[in-house]
C-alpha atoms as a PDB file:
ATOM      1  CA  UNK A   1       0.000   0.000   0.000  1.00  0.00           C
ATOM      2  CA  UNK A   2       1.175   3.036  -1.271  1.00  0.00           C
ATOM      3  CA  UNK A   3       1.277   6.099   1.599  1.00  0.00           C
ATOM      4  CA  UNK A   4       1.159   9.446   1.641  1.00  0.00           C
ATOM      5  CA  UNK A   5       4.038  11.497   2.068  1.00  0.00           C
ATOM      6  CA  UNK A   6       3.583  14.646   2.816  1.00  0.00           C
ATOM      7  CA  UNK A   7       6.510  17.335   4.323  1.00  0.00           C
ATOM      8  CA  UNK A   8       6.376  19.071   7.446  1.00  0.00           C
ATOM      9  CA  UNK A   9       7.197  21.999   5.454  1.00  0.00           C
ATOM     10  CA  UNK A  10       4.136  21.928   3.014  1.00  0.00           C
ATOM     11  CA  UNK A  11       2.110  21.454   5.829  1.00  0.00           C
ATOM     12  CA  UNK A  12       3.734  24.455   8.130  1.00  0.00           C
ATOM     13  CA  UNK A  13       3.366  26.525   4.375  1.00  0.00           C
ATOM     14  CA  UNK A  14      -0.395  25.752   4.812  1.00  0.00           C
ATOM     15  CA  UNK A  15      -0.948  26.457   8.008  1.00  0.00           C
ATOM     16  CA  UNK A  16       0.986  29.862   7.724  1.00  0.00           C
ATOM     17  CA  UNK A  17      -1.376  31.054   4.905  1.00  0.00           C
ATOM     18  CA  UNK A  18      -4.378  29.260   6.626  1.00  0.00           C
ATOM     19  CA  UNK A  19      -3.462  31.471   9.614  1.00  0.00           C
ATOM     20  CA  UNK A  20      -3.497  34.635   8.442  1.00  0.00           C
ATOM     21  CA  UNK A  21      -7.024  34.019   6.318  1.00  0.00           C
ATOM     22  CA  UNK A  22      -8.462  32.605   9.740  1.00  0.00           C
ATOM     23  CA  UNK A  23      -6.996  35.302  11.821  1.00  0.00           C
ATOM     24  CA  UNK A  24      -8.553  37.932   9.348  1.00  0.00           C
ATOM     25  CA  UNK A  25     -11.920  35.354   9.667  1.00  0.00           C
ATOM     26  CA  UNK A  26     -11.521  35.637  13.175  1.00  0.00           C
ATOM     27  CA  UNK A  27     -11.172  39.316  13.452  1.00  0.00           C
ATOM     28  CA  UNK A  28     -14.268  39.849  11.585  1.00  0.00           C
ATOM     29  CA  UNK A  29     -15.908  37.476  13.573  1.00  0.00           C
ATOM     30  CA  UNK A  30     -14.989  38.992  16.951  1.00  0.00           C
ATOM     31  CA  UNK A  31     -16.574  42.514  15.908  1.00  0.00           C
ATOM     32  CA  UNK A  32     -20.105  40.707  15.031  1.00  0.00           C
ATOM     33  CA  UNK A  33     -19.975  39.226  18.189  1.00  0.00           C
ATOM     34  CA  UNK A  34     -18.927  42.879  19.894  1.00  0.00           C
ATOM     35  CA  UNK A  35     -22.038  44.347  18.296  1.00  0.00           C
ATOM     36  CA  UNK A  36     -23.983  41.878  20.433  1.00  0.00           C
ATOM     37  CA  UNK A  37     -23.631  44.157  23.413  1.00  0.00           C
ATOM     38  CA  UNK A  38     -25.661  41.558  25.940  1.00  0.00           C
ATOM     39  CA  UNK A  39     -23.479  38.856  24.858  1.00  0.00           C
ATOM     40  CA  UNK A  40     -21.229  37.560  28.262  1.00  0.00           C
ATOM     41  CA  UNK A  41     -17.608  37.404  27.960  1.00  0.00           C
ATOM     42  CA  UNK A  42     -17.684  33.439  28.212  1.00  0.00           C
ATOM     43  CA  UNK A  43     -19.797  32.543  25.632  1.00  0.00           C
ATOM     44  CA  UNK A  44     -18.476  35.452  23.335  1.00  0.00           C
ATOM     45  CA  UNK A  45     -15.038  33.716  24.213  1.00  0.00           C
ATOM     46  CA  UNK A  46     -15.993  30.461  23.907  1.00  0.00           C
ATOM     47  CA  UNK A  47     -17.950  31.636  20.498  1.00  0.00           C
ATOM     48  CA  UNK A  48     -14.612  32.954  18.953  1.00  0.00           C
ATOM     49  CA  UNK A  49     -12.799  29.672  19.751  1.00  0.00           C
ATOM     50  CA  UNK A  50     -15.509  27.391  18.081  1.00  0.00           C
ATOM     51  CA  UNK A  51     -15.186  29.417  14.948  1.00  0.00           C
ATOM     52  CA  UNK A  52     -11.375  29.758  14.422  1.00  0.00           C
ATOM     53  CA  UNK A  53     -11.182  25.984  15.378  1.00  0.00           C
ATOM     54  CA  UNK A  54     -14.143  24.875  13.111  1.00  0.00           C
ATOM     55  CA  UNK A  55     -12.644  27.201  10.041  1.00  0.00           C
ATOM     56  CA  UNK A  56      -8.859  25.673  11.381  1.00  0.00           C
ATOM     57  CA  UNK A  57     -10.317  22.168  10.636  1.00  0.00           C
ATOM     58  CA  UNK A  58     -11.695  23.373   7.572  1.00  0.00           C
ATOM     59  CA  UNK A  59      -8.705  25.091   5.812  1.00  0.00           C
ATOM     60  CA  UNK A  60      -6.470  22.106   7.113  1.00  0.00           C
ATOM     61  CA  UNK A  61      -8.917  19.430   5.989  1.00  0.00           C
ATOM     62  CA  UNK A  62      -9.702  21.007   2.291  1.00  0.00           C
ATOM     63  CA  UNK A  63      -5.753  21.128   1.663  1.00  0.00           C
ATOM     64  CA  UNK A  64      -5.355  17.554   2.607  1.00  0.00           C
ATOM     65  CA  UNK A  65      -8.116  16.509   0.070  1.00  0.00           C
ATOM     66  CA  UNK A  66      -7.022  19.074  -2.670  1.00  0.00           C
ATOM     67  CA  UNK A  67      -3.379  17.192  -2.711  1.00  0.00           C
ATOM     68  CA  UNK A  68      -5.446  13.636  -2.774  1.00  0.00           C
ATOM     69  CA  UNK A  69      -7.412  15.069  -5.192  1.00  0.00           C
ATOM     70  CA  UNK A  70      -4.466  15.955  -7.211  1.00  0.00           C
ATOM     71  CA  UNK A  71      -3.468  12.477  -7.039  1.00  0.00           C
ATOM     72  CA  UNK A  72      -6.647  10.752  -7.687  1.00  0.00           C
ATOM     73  CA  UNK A  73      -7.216  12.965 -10.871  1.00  0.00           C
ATOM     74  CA  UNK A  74      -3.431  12.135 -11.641  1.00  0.00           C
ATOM     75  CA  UNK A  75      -3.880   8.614 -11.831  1.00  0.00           C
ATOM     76  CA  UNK A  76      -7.212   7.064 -11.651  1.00  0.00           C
ATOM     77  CA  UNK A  77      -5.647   3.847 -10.495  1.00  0.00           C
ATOM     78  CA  UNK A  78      -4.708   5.985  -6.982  1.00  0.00           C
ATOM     79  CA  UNK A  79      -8.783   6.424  -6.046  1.00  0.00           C
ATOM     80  CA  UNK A  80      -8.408   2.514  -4.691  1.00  0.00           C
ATOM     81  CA  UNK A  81      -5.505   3.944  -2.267  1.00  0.00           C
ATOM     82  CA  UNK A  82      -6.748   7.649  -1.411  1.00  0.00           C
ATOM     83  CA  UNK A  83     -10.138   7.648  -1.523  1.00  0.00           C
ATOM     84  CA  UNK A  84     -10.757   6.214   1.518  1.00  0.00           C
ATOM     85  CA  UNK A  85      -8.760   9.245   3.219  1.00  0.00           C
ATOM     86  CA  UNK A  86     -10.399  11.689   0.615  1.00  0.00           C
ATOM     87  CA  UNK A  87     -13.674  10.624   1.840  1.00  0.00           C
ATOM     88  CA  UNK A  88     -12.620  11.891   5.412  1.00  0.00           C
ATOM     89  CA  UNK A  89     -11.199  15.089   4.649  1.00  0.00           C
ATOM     90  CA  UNK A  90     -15.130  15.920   2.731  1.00  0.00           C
ATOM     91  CA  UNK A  91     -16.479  14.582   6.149  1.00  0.00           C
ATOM     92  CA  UNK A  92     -14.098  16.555   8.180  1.00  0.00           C
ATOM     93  CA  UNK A  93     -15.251  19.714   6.040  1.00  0.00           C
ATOM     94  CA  UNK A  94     -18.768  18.912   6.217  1.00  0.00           C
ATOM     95  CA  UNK A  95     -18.747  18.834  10.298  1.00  0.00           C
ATOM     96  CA  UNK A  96     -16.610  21.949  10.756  1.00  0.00           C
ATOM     97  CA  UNK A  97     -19.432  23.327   8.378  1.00  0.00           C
ATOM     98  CA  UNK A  98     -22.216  21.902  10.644  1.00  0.00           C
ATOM     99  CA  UNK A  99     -20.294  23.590  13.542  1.00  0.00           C
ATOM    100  CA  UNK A 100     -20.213  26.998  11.704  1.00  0.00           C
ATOM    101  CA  UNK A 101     -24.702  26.404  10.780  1.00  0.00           C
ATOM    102  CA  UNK A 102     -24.784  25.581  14.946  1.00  0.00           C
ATOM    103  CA  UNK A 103     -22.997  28.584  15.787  1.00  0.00           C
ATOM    104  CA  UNK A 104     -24.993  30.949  13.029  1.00  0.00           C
ATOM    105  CA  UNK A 105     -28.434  29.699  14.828  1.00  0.00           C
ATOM    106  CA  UNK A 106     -26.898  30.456  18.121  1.00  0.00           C
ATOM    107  CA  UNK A 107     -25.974  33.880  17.089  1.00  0.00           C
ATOM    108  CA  UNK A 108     -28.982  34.494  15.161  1.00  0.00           C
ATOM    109  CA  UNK A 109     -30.643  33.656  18.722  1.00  0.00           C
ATOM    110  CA  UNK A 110     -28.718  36.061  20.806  1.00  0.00           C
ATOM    111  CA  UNK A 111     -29.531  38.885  18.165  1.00  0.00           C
ATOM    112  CA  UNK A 112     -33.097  37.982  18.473  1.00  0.00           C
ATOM    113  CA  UNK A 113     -32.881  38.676  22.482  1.00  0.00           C
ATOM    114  CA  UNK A 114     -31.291  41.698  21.671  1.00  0.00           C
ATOM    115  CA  UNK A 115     -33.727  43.110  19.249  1.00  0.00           C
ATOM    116  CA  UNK A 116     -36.680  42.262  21.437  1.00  0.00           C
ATOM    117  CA  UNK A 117     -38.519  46.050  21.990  1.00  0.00           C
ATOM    118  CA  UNK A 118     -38.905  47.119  25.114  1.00  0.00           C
ATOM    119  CA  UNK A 119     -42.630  47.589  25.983  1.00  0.00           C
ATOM    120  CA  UNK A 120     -41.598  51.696  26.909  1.00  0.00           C
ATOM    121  CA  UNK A 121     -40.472  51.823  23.290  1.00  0.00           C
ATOM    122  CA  UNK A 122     -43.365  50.765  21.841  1.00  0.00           C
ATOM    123  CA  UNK A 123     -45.807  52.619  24.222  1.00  0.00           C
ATOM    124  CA  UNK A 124     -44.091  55.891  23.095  1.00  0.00           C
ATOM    125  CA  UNK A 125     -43.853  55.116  19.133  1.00  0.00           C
ATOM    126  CA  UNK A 126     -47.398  54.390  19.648  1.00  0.00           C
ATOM    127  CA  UNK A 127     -48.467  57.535  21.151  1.00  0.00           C
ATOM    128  CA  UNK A 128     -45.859  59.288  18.754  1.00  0.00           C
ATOM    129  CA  UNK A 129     -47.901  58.305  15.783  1.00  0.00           C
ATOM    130  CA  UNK A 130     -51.586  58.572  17.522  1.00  0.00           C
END
């Protein structure tokens, strides 16, 4: 069985690039969560670390398959070896995209709480109009 070789330095070039795209991710990520003023520290915290790990996974997971990929398209005979392994880097793309749909809903939620109008607001837009 024929394995994959792949260099520690490909892999560090990957992650350096993947880095700075998830950082810049990240960044923009923080300051939708910021405009969530009633979010808590913890879960903004623990928000931000679901997301740069689930679009981590993601990056790491769709360069592994585009060099299988490569491969496969290479040399049909090499989808008996990799595509096993391809198979798991989709799967591996597919969750960290679940975990991004999860975390949408659960910011979608928090805005909702947010947005809610307080009754005082309403009362005077009311009487504002009338």
């Amino acid at each position: 069985m024929t394995s994959l070789n792949y260099s520690k330095n490909n892999v560090i070039d990957v992650s350096l690039v993947s880095s700075k795209k998830i950082k810049a991710s990240v960044d923009k990520f923080s300051k939708l969560l910021e405009s969530l003023g009633s979010l808590d520290d913890k879960k903004a915290l623990l928000w931000k670390e679901i997301y740069r790990n689930a679009i981590f996974d993601r990056e790491m997971a769709k360069s592994l398959y585009e060099d299988i990929f490569d491969r496969i398209t290479d040399d049909p005979i090499h989808h008996a070896t990799y595509g096993t392994q391809a198979s798991k880097y989709l799967e591996r793309m597919a969750k960290s995209n679940d975990q991004l749909i999860k975390l949408a809903e659960l910011i979608a939620s928090a805005e909702k709480e947010t947005e809610q109008l307080d009754p005082d607001t309403i009362f005077d837009t009311i009487r504002q109009d009338g």
